[in-house]
C-alpha atoms as a PDB file:
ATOM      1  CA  UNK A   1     -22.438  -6.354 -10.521  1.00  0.00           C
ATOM      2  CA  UNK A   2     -19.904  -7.991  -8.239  1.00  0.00           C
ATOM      3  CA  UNK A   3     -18.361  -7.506  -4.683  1.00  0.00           C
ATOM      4  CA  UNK A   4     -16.754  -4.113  -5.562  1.00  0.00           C
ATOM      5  CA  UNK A   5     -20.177  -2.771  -7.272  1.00  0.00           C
ATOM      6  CA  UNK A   6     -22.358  -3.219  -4.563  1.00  0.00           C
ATOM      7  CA  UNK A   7     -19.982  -1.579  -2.093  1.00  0.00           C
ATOM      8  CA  UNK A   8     -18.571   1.166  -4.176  1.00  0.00           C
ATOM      9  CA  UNK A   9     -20.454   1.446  -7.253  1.00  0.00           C
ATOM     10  CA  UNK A  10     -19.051   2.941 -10.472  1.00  0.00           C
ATOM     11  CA  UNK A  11     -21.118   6.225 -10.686  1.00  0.00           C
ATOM     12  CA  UNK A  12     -18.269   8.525  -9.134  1.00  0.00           C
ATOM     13  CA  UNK A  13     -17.132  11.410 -10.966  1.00  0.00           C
ATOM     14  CA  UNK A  14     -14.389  12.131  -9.500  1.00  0.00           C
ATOM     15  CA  UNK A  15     -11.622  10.823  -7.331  1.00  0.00           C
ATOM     16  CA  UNK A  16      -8.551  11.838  -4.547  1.00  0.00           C
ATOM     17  CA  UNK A  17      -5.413   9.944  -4.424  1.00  0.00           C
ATOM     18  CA  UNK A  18      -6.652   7.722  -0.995  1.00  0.00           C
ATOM     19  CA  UNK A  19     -10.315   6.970  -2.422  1.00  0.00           C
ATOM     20  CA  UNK A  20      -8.194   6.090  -5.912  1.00  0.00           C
ATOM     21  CA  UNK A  21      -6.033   3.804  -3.800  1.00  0.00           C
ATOM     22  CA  UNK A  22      -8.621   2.462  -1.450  1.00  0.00           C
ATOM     23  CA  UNK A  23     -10.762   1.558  -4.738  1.00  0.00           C
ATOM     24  CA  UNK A  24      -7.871   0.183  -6.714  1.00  0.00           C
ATOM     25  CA  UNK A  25      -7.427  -2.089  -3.574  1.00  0.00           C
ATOM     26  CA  UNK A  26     -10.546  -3.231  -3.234  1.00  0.00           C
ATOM     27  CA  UNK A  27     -10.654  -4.336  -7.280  1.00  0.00           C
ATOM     28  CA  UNK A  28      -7.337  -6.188  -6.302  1.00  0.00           C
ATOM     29  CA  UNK A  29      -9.598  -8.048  -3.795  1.00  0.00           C
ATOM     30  CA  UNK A  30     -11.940  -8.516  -6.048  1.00  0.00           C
ATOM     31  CA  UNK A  31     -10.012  -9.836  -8.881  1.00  0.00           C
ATOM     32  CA  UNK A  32      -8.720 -12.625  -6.257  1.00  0.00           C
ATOM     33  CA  UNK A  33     -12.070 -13.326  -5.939  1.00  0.00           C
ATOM     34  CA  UNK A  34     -12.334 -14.107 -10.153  1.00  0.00           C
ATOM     35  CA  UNK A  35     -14.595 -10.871 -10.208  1.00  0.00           C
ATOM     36  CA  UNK A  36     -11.900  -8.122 -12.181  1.00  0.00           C
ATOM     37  CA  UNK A  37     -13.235  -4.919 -13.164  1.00  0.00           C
ATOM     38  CA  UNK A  38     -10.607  -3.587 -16.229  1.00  0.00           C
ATOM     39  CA  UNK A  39     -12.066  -0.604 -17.303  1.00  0.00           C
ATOM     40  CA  UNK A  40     -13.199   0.481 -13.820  1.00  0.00           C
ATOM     41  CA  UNK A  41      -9.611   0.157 -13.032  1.00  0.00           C
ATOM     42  CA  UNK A  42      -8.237   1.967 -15.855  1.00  0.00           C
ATOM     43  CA  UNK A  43     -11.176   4.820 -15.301  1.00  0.00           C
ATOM     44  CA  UNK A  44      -9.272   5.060 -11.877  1.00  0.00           C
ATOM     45  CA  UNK A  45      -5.782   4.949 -13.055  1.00  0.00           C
ATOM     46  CA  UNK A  46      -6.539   7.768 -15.134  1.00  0.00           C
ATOM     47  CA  UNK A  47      -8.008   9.663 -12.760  1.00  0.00           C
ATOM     48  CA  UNK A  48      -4.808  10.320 -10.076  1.00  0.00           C
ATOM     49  CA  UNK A  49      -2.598  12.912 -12.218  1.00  0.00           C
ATOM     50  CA  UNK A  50       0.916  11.912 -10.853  1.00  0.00           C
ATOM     51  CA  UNK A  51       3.347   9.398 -11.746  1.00  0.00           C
ATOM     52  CA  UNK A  52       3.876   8.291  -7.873  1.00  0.00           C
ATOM     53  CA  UNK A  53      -0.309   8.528  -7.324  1.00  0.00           C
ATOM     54  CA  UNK A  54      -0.418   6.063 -10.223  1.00  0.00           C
ATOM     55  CA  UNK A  55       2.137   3.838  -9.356  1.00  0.00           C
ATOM     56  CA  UNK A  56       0.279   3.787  -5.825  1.00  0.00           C
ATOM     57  CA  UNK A  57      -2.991   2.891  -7.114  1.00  0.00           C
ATOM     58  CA  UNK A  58      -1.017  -0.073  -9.317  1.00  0.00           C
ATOM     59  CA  UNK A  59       0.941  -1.268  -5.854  1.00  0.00           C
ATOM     60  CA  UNK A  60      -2.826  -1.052  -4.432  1.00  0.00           C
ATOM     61  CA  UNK A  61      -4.163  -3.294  -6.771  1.00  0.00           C
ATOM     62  CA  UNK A  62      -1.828  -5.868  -6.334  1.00  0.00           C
ATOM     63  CA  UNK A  63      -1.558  -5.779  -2.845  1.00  0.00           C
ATOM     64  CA  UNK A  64      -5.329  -6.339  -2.507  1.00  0.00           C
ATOM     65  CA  UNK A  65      -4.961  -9.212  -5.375  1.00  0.00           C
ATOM     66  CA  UNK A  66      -1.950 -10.834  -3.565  1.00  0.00           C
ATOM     67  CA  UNK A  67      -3.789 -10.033   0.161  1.00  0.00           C
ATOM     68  CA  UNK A  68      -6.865 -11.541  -1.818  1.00  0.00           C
ATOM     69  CA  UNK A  69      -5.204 -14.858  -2.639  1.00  0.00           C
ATOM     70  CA  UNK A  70      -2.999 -15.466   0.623  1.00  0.00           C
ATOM     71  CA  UNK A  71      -6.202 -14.839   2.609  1.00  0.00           C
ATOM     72  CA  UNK A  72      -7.563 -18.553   3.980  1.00  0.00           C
ATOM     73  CA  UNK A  73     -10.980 -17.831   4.557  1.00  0.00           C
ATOM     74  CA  UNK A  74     -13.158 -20.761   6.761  1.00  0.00           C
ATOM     75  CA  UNK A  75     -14.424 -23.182   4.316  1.00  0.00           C
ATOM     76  CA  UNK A  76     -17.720 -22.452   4.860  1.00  0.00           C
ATOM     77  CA  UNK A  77     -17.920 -18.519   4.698  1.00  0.00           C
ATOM     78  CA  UNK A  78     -15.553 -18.846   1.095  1.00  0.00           C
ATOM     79  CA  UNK A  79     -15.593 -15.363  -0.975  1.00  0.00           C
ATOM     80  CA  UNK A  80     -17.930 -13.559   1.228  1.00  0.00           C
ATOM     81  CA  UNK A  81     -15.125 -14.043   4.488  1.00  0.00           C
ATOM     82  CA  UNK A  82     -12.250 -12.409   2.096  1.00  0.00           C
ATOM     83  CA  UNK A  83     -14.267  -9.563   0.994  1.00  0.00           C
ATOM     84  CA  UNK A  84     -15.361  -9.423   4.706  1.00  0.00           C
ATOM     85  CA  UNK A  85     -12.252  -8.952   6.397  1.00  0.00           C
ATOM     86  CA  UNK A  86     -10.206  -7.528   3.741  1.00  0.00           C
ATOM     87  CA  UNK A  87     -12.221  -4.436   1.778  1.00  0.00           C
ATOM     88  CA  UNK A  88     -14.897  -4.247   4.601  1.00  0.00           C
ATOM     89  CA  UNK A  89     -12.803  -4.829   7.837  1.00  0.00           C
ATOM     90  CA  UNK A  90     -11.323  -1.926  10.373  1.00  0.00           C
ATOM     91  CA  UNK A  91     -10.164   0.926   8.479  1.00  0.00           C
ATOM     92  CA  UNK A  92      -6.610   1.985  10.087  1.00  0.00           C
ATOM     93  CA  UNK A  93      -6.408   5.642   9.684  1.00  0.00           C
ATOM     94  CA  UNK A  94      -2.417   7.053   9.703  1.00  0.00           C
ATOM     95  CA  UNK A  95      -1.489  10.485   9.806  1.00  0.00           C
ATOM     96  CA  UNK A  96       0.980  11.811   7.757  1.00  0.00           C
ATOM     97  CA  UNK A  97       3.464  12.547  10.349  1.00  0.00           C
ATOM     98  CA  UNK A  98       3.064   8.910  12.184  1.00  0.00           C
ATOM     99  CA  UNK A  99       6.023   6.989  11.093  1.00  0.00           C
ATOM    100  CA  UNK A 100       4.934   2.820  12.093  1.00  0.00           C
ATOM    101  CA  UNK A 101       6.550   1.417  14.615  1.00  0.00           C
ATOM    102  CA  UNK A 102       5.788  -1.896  14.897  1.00  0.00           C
ATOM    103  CA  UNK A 103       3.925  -4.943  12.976  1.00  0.00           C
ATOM    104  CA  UNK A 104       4.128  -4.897   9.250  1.00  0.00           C
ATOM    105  CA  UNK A 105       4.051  -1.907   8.064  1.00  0.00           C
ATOM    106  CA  UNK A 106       6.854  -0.458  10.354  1.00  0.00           C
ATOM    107  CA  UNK A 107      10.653  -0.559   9.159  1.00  0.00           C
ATOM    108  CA  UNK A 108      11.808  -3.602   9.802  1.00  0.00           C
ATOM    109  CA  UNK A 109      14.638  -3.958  12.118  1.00  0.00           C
ATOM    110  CA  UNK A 110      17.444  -4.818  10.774  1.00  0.00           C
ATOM    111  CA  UNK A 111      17.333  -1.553   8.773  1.00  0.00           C
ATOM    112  CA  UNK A 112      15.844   0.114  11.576  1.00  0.00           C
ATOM    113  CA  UNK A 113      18.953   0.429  14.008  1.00  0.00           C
ATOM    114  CA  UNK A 114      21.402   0.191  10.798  1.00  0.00           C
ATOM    115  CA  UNK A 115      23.871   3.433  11.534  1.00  0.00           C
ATOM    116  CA  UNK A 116      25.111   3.590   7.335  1.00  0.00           C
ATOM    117  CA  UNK A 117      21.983   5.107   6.399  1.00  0.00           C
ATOM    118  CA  UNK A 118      21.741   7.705   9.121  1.00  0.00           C
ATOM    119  CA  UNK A 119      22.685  11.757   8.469  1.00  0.00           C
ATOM    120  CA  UNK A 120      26.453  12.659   9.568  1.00  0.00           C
ATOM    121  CA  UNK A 121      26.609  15.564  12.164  1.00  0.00           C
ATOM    122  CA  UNK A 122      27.642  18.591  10.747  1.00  0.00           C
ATOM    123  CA  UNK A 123      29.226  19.694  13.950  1.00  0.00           C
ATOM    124  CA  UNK A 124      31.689  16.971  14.159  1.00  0.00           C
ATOM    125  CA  UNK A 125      34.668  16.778  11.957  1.00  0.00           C
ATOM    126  CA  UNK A 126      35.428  13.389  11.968  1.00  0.00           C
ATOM    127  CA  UNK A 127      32.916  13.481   8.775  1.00  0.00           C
ATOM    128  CA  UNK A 128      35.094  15.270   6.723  1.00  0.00           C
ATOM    129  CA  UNK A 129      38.487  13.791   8.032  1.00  0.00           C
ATOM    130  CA  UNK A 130      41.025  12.123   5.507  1.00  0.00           C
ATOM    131  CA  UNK A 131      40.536   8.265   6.702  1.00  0.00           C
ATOM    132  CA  UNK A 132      42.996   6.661   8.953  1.00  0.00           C
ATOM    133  CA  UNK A 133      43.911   4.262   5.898  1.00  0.00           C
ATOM    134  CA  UNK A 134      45.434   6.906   3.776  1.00  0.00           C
ATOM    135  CA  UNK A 135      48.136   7.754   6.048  1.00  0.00           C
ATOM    136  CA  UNK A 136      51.336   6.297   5.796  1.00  0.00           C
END
């Protein structure tokens, strides 16, 4: 049965997009691990309707692979420590309206304090001005 069968088991009937994602992860993992699942991954591919749900269970599944295969487990504790602190570690809850801040996941920052990609200000005209160059 595998890693990913004894913690999640097949027998769902049906899925939202985070369980889709969270699964598709953890067959990633599992994959890294030499134990891939293709038609339990395809039965969850099919089951997220949307074009971006299904291209975020795909960038789940190889982020779990490529997690998966980076991870250097202590040579004693092998599969077990990957599946361990990868599927079965902390779960890190974000709401919606949380941007990150900091650590991985956060914009990095370089783009971060870059002014180019930020909004004009209606209010000021300097927007909307001809530009310097363009006079004679």
């Amino acid at each position: 049965m595998g890693l990913y069968g004894e913690e999640y088991g097949t027998s769902w009937t049906a899925l939202d997009r985070d369980e889709a994602t969270e699964r598709a992860y953890a067959l990633g993992v599992a994959e890294s691990l030499g134990q891939y699942d293709r038609e339990e991954f395809e039965a969850i591919h099919d089951e997220v309707d949307t074009a971006y749900d299904k291209s975020m269970v795909e960038l789940a599944f190889r982020e779990g692979k490529n997690e998966g295969q980076e991870f250097e487990p202590p040579e004693e504790d092998g599969e077990a420590a990957v599946w361990a602190e990868l599927v079965e570690g902390e779960t890190v809850v974000v709401d919606e309206g949380d941007v990150p801040t900091g650590g991985r996941d956060s914009i990095t920052e370089a783009v971060d304090r870059f002014e180019g990609i930020e909004k004009p200000n209606p209010d000021e005209i300097d927007a909307t001005d001809k530009p310097d160059f363009l006079d004679r």
